[in-house]
PDB file of N, CA and C in Angstrom:
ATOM      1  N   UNK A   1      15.410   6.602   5.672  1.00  0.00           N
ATOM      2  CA  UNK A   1      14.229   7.390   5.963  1.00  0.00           C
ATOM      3  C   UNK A   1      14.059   7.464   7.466  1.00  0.00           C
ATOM      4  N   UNK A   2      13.582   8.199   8.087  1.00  0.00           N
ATOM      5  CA  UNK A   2      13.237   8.954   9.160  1.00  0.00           C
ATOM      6  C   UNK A   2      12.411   9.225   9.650  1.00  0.00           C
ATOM      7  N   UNK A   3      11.556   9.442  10.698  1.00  0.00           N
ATOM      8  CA  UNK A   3      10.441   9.878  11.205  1.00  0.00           C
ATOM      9  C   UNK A   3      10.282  11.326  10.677  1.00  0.00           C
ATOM     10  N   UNK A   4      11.310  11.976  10.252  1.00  0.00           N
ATOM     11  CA  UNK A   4      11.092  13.405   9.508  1.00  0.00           C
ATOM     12  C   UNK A   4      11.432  13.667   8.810  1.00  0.00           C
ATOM     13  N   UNK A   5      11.300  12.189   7.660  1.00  0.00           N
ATOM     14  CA  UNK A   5      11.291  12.687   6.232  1.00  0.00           C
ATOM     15  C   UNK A   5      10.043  12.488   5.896  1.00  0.00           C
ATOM     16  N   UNK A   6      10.024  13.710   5.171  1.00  0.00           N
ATOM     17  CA  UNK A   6       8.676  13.670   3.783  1.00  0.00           C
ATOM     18  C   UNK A   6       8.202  13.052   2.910  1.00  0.00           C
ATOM     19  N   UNK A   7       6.781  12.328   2.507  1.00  0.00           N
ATOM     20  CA  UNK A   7       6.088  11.822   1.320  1.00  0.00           C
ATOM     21  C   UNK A   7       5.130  12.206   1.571  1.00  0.00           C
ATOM     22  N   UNK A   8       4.753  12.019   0.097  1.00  0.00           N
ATOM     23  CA  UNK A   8       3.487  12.195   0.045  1.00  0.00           C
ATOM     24  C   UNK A   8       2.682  11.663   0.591  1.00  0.00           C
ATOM     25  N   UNK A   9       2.634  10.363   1.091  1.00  0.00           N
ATOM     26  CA  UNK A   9       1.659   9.613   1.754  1.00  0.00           C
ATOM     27  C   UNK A   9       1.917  10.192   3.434  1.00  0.00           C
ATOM     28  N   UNK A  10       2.991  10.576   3.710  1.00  0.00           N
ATOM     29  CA  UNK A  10       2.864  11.211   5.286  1.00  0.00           C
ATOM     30  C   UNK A  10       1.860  12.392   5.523  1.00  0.00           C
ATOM     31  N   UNK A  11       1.980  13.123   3.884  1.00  0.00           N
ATOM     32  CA  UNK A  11       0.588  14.508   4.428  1.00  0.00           C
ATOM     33  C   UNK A  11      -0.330  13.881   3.755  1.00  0.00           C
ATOM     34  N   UNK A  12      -1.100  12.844   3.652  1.00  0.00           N
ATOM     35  CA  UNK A  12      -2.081  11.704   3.421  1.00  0.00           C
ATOM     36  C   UNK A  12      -2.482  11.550   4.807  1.00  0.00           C
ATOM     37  N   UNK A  13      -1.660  10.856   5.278  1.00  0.00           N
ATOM     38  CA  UNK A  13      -1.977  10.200   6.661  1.00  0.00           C
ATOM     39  C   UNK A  13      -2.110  11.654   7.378  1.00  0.00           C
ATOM     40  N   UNK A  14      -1.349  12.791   7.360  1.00  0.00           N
ATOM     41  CA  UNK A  14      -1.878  13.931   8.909  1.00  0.00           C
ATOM     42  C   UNK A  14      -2.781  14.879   7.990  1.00  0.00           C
ATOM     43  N   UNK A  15      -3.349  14.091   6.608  1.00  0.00           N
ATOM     44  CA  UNK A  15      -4.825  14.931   6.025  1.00  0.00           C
ATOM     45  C   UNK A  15      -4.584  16.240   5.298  1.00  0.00           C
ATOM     46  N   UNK A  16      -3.282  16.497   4.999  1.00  0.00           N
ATOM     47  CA  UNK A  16      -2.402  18.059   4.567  1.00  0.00           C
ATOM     48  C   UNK A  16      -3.046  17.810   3.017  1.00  0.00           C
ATOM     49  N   UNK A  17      -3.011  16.753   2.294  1.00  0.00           N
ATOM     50  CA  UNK A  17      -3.725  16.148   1.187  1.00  0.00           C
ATOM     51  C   UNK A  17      -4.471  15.255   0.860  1.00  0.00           C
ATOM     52  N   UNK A  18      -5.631  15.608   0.511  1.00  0.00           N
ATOM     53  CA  UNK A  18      -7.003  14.649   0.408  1.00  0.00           C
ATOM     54  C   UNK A  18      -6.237  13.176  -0.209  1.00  0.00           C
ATOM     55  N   UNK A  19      -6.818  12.349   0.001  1.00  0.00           N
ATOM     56  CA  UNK A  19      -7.324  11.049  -0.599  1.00  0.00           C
ATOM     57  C   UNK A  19      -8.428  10.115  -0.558  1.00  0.00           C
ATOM     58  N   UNK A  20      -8.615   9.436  -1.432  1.00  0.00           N
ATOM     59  CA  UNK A  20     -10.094   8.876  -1.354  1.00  0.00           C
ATOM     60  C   UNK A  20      -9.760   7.502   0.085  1.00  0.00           C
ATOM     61  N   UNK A  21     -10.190   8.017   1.167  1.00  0.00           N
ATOM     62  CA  UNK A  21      -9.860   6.320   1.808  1.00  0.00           C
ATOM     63  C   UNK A  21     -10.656   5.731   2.140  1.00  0.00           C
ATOM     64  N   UNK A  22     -10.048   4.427   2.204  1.00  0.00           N
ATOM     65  CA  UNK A  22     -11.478   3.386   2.000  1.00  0.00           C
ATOM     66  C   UNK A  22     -11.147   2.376   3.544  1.00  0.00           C
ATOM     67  N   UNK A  23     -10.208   2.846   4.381  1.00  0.00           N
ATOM     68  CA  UNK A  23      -9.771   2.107   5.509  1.00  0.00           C
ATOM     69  C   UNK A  23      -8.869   3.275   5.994  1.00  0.00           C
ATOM     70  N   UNK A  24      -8.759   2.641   7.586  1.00  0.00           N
ATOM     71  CA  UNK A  24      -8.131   3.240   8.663  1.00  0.00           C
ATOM     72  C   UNK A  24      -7.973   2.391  10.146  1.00  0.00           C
ATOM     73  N   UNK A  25      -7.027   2.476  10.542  1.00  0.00           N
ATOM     74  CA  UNK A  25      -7.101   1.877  12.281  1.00  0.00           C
ATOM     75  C   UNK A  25      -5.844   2.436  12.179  1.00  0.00           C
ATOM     76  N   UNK A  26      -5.300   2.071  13.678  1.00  0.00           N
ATOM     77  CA  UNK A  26      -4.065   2.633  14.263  1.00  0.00           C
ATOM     78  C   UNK A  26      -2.678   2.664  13.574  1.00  0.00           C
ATOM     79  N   UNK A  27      -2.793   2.083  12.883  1.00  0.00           N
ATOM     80  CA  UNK A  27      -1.628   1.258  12.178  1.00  0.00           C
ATOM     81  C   UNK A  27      -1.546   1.564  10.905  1.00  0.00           C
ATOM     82  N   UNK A  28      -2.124   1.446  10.201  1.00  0.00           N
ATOM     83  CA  UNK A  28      -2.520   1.292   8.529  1.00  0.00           C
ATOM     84  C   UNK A  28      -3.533   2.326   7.812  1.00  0.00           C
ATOM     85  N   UNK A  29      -3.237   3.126   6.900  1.00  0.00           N
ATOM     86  CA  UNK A  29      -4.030   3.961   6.145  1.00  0.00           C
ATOM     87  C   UNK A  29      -3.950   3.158   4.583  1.00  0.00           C
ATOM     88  N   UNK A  30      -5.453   3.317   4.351  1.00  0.00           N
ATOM     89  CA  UNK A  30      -5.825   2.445   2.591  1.00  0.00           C
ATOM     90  C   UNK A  30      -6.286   3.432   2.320  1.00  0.00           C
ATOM     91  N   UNK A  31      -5.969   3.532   0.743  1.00  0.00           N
ATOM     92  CA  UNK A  31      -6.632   4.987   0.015  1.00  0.00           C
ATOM     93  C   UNK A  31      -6.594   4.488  -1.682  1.00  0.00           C
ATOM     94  N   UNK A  32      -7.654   4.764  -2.343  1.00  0.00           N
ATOM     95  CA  UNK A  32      -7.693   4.368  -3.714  1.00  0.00           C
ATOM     96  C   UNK A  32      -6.166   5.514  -4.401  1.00  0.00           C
ATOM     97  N   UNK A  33      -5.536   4.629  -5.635  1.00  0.00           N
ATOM     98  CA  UNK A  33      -4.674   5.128  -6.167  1.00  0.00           C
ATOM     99  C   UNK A  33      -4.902   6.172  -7.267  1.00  0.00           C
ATOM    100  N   UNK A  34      -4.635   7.578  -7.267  1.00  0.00           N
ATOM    101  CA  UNK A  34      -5.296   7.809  -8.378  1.00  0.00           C
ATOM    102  C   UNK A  34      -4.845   8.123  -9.580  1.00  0.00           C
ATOM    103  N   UNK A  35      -3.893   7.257  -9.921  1.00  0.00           N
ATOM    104  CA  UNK A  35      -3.275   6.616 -11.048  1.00  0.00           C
ATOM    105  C   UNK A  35      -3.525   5.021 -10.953  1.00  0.00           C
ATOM    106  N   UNK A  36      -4.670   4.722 -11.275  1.00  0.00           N
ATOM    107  CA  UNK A  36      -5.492   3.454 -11.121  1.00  0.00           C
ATOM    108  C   UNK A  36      -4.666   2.514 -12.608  1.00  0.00           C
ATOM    109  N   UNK A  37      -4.238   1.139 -11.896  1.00  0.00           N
ATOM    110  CA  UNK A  37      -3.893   0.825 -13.099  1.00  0.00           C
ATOM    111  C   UNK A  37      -4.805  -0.306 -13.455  1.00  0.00           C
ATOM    112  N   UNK A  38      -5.561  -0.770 -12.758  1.00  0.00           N
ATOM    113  CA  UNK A  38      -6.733  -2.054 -12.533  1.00  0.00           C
ATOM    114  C   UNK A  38      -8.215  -1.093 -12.205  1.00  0.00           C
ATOM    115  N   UNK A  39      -9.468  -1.581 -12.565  1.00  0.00           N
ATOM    116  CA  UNK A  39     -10.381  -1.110 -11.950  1.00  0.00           C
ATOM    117  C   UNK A  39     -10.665  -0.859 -10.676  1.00  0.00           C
ATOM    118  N   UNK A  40      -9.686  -1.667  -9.489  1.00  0.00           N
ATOM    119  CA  UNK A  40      -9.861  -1.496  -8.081  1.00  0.00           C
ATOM    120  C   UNK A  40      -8.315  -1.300  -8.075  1.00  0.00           C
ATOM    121  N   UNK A  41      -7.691  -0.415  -7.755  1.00  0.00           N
ATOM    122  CA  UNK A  41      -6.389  -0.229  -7.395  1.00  0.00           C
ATOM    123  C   UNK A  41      -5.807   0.475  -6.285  1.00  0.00           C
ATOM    124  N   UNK A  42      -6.008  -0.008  -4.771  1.00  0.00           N
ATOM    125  CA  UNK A  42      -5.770   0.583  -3.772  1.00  0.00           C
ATOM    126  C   UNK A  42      -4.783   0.225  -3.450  1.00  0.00           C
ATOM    127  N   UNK A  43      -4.220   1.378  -1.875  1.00  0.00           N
ATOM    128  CA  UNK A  43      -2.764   1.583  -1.436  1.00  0.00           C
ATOM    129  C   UNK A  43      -2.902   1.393  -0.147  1.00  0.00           C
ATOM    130  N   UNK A  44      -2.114   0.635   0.391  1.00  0.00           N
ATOM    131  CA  UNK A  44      -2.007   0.338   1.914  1.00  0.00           C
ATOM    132  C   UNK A  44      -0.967   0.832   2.694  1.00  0.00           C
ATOM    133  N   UNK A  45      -1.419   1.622   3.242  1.00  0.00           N
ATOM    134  CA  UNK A  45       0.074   2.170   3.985  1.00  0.00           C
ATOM    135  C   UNK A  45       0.612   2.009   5.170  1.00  0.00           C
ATOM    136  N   UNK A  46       1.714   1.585   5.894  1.00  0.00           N
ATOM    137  CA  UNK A  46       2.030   1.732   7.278  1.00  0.00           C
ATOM    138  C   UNK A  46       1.824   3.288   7.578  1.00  0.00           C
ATOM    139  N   UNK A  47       1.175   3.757   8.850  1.00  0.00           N
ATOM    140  CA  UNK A  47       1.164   4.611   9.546  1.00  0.00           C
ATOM    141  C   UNK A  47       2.736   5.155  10.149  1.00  0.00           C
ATOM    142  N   UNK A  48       3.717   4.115  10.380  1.00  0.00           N
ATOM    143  CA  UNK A  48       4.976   4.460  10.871  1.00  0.00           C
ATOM    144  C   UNK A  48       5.451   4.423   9.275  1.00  0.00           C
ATOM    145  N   UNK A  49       6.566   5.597   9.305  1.00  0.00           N
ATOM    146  CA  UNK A  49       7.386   5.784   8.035  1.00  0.00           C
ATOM    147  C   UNK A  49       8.156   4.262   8.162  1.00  0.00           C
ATOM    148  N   UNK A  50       8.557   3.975   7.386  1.00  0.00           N
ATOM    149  CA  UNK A  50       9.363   2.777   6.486  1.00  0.00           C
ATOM    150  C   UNK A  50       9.770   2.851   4.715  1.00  0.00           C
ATOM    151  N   UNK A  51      10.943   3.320   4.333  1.00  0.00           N
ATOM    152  CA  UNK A  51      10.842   4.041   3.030  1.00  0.00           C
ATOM    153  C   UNK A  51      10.305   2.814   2.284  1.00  0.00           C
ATOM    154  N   UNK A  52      11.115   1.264   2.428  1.00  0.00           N
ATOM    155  CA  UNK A  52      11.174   0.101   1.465  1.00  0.00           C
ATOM    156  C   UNK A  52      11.141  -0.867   2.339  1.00  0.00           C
ATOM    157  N   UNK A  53      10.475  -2.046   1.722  1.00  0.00           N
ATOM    158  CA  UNK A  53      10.446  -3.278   2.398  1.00  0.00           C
ATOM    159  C   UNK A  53      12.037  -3.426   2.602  1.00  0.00           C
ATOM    160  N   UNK A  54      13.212  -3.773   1.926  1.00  0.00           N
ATOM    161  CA  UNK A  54      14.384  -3.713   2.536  1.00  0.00           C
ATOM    162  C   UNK A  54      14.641  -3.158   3.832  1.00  0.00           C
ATOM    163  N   UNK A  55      14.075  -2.573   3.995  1.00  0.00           N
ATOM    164  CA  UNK A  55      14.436  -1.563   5.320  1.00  0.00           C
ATOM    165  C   UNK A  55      13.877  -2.072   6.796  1.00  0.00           C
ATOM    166  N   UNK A  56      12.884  -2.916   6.546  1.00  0.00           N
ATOM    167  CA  UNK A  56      11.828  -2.872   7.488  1.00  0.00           C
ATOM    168  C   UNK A  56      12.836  -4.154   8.604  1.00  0.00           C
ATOM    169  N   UNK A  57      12.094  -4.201   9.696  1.00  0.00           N
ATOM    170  CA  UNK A  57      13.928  -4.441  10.867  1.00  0.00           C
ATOM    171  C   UNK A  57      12.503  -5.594  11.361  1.00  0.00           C
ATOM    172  N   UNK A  58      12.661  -6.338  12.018  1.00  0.00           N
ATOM    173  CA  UNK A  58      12.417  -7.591  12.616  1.00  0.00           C
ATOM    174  C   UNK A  58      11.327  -6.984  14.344  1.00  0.00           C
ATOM    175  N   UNK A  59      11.744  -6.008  14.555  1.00  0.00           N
ATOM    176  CA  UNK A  59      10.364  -5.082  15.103  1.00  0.00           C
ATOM    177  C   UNK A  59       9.014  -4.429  14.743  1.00  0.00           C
ATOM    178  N   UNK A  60       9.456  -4.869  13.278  1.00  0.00           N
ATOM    179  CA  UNK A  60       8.007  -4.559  12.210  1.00  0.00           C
ATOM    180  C   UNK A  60       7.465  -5.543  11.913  1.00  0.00           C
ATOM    181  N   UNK A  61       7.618  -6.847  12.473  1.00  0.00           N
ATOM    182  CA  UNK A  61       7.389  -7.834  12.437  1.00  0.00           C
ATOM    183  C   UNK A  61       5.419  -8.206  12.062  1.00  0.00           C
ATOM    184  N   UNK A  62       5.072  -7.523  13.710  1.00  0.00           N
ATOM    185  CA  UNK A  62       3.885  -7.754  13.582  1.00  0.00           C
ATOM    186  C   UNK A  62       3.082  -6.624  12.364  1.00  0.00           C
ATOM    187  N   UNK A  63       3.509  -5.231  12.531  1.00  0.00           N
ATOM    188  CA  UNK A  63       3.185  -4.609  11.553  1.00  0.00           C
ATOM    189  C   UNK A  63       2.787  -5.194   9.658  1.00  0.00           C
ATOM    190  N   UNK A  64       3.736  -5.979   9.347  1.00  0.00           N
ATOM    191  CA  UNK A  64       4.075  -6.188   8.186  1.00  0.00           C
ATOM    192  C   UNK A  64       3.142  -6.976   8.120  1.00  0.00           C
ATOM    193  N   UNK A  65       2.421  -8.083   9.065  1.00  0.00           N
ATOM    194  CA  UNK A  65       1.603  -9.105   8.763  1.00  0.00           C
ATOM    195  C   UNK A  65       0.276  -7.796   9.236  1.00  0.00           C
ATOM    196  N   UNK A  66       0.351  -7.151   9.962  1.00  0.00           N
ATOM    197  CA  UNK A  66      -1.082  -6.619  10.012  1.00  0.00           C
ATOM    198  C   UNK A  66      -1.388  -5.841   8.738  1.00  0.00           C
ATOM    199  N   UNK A  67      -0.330  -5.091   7.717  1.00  0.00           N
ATOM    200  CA  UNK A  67      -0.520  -5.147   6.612  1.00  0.00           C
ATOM    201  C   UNK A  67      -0.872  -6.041   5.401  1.00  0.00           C
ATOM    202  N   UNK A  68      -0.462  -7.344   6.045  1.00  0.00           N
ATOM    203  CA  UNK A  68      -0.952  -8.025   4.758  1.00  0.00           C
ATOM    204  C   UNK A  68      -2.633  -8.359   4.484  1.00  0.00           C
ATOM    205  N   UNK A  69      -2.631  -9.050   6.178  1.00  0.00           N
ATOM    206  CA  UNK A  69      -3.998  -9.322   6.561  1.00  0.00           C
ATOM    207  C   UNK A  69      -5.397  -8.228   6.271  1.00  0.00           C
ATOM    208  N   UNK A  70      -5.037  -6.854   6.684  1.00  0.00           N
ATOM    209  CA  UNK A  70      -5.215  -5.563   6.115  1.00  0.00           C
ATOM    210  C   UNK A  70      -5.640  -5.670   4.673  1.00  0.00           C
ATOM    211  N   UNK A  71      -4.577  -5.825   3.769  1.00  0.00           N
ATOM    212  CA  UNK A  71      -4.875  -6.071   2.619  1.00  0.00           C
ATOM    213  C   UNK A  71      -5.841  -6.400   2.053  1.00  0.00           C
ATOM    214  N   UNK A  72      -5.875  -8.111   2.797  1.00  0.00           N
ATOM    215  CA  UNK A  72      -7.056  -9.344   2.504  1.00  0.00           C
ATOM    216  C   UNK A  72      -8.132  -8.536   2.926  1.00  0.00           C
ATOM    217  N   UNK A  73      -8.504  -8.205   3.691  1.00  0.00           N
ATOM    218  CA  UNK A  73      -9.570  -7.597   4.127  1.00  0.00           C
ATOM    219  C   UNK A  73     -10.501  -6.603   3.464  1.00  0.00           C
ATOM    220  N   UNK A  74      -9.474  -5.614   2.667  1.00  0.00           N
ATOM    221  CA  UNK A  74      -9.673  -4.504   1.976  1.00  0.00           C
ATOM    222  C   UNK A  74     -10.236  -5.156   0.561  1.00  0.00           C
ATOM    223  N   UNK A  75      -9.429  -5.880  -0.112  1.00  0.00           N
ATOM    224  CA  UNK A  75      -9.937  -6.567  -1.561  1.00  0.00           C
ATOM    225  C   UNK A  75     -11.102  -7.370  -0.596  1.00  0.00           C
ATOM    226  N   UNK A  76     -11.354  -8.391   0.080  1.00  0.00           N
ATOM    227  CA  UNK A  76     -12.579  -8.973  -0.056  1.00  0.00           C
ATOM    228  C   UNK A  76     -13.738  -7.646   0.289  1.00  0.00           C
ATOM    229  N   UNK A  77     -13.502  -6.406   1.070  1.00  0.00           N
ATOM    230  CA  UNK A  77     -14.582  -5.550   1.105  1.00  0.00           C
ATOM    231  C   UNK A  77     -14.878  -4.573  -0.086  1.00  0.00           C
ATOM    232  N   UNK A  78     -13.892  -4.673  -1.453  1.00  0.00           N
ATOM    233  CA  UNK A  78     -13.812  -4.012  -2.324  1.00  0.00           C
ATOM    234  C   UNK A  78     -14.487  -5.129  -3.261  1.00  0.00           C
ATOM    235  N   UNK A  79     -14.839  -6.535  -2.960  1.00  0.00           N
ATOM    236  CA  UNK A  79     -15.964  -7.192  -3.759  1.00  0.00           C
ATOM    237  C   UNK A  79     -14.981  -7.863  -4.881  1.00  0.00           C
ATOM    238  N   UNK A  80     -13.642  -8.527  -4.272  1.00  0.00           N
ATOM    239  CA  UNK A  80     -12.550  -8.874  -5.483  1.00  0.00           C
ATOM    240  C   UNK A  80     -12.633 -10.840  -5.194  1.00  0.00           C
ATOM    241  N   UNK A  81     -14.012 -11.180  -5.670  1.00  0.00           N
ATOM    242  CA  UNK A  81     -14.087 -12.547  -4.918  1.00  0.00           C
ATOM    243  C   UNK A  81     -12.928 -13.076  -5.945  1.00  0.00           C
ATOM    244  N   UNK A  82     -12.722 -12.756  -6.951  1.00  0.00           N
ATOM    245  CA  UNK A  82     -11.936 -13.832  -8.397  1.00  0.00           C
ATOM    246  C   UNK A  82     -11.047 -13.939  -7.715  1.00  0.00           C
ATOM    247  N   UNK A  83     -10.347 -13.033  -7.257  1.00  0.00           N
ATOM    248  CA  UNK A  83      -9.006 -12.843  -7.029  1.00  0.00           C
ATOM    249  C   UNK A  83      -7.991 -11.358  -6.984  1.00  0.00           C
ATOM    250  N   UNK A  84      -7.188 -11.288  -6.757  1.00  0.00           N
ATOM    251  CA  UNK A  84      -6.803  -9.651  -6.702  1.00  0.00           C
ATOM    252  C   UNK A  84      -4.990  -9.932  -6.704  1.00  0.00           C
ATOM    253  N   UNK A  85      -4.293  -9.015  -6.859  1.00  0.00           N
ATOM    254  CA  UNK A  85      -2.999  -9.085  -7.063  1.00  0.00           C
ATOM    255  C   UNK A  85      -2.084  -7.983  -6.109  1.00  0.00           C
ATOM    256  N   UNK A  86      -1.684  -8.505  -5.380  1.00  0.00           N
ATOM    257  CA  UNK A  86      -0.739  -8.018  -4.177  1.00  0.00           C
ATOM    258  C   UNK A  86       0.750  -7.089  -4.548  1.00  0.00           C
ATOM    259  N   UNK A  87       1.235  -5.994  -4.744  1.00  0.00           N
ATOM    260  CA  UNK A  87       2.195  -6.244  -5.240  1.00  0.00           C
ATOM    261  C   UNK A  87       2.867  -4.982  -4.054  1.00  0.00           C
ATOM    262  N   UNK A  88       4.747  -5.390  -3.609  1.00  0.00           N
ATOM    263  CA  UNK A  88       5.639  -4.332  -2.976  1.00  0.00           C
ATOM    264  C   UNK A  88       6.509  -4.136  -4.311  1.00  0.00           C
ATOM    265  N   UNK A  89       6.244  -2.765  -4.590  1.00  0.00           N
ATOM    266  CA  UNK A  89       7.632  -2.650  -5.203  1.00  0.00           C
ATOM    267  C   UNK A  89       8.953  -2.220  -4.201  1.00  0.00           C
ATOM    268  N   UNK A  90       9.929  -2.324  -4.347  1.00  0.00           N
ATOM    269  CA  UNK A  90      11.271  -2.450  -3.360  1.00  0.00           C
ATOM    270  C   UNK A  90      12.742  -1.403  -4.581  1.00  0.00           C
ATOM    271  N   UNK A  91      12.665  -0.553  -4.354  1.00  0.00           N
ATOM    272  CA  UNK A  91      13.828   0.498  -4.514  1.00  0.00           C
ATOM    273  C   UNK A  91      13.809   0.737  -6.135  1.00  0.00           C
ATOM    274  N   UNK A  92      14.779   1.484  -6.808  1.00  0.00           N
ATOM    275  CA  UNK A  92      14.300   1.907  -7.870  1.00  0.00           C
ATOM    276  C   UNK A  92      14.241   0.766  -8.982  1.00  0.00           C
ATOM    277  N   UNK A  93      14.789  -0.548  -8.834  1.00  0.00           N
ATOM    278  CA  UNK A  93      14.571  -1.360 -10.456  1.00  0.00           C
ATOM    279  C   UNK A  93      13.612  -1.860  -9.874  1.00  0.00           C
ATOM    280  N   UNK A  94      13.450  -2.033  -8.747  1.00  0.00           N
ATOM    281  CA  UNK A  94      11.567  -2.589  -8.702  1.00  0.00           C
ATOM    282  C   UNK A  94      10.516  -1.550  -8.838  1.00  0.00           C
ATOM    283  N   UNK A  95      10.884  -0.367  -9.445  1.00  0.00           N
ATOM    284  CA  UNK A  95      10.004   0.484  -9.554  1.00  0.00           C
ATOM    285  C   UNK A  95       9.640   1.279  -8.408  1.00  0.00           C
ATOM    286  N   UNK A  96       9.794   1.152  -7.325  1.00  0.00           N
ATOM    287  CA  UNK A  96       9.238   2.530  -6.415  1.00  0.00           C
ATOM    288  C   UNK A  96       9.507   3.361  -7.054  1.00  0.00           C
ATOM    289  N   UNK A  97       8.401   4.044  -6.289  1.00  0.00           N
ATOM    290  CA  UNK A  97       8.433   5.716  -6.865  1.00  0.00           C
ATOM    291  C   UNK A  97       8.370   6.461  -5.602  1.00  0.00           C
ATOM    292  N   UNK A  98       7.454   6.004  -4.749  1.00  0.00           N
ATOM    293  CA  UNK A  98       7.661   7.041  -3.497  1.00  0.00           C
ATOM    294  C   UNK A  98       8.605   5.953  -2.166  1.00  0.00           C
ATOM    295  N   UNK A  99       8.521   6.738  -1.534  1.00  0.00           N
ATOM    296  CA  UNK A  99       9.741   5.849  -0.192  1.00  0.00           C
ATOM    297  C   UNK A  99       9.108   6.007   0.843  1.00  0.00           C
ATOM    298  N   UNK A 100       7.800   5.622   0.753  1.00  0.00           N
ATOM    299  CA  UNK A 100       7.329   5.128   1.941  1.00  0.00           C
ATOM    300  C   UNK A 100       6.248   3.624   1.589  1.00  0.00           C
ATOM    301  N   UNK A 101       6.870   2.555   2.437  1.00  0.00           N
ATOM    302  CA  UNK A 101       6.458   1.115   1.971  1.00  0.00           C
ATOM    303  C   UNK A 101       4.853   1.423   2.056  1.00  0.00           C
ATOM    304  N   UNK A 102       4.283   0.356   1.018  1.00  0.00           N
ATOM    305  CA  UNK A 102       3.145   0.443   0.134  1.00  0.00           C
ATOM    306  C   UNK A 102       2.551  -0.865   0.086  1.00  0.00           C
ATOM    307  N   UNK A 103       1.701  -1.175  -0.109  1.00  0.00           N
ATOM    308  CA  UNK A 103       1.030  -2.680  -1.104  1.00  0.00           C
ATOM    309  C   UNK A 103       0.018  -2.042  -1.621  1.00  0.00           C
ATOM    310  N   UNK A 104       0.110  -2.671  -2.853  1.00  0.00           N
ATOM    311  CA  UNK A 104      -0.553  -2.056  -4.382  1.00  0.00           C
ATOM    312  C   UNK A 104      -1.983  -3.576  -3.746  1.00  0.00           C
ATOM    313  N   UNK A 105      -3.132  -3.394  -3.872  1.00  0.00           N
ATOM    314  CA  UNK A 105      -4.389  -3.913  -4.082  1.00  0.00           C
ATOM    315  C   UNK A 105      -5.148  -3.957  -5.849  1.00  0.00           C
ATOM    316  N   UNK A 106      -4.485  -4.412  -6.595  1.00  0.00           N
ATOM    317  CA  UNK A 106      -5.093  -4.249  -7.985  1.00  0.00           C
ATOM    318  C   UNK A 106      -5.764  -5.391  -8.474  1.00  0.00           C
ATOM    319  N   UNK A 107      -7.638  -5.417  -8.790  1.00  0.00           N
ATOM    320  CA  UNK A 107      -8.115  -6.268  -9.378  1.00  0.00           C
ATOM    321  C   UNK A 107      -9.250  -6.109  -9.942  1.00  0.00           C
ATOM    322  N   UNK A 108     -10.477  -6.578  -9.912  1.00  0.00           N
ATOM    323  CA  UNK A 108     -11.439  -6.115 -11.064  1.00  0.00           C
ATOM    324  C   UNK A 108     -11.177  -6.522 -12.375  1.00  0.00           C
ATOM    325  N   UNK A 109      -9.766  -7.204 -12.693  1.00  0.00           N
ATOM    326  CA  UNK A 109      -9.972  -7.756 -14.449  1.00  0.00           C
ATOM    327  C   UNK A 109      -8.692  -8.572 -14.492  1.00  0.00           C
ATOM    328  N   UNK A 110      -8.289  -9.625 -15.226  1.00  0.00           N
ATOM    329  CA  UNK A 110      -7.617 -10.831 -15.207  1.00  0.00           C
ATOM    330  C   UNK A 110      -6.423 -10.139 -15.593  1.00  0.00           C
ATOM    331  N   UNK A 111      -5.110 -10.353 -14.870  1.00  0.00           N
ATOM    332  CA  UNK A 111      -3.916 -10.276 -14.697  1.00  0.00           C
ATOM    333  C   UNK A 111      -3.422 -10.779 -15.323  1.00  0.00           C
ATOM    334  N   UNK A 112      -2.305 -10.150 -15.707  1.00  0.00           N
ATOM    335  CA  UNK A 112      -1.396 -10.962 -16.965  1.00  0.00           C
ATOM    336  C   UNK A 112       0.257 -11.153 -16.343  1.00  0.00           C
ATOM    337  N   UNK A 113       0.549 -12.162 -16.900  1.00  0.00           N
ATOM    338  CA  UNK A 113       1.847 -12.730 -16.322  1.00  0.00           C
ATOM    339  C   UNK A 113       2.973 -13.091 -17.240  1.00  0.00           C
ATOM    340  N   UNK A 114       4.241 -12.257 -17.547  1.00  0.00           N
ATOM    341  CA  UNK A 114       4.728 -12.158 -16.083  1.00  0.00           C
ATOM    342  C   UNK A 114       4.596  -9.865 -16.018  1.00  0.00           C
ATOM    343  N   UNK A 115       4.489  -9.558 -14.850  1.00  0.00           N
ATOM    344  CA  UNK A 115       4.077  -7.733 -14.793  1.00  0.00           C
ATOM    345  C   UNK A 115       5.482  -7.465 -15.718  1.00  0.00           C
ATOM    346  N   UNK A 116       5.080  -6.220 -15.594  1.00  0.00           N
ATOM    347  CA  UNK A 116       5.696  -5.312 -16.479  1.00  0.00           C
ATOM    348  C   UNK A 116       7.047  -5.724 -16.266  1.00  0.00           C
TER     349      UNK A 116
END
């Protein structure tokens, strides 16, 4: 992936297609999923393309933790005191679907183990 390849979440981030967002700073766009699979099911996105966590190079270093932290932030302001469930999917048997790196925010109701 490329700085000029296409997803959907790239005309997200330059606003070409609405999403509900619930966060923003320089770095990171959060937007509710709307294929919700939990009652709170938000999406965290790097602002710089990155298709898959595989991909991501040792200069994304700080990025990757400002995503996580990001994260935390987002579930405790989304009111997820129980707990909430973090998830990257990583290339197609981990299920991605789009190719630009993600963290899934899903909680609001007790998780079952082990996922799909």
């Amino acid at each position: 992936m490329s700085e000029t390849t296409e997803t959907i979440f790239s005309k997200i981030i330059r606003r070409e297609i609405p999403a509900d967002i619930v966060y923003e700073d320089d770095l990171v766009l959060a937007f509710k999923d709307i294929q919700p699979q939990a009652p709170v099911h938000i999406l965290v996105i790097p602002k710089k393309p990155i298709a898959k966590l595989a991909d991501a190079q040792s200069q994304d270093h700080n990025l990757m933790g400002h995503l996580l932290l990001t994260a935390q932030k987002i579930a405790e302001q989304a009111g997820l005191t129980n707990g909430y469930r973090i998830v990257i999917n990583n290339g197609v048997d981990g299920g991605q679907t789009v190719y630009h790196l993600h963290i899934h925010i899903l909680g609001g109701r007790q998780m079952k183990w082990p996922p799909g």
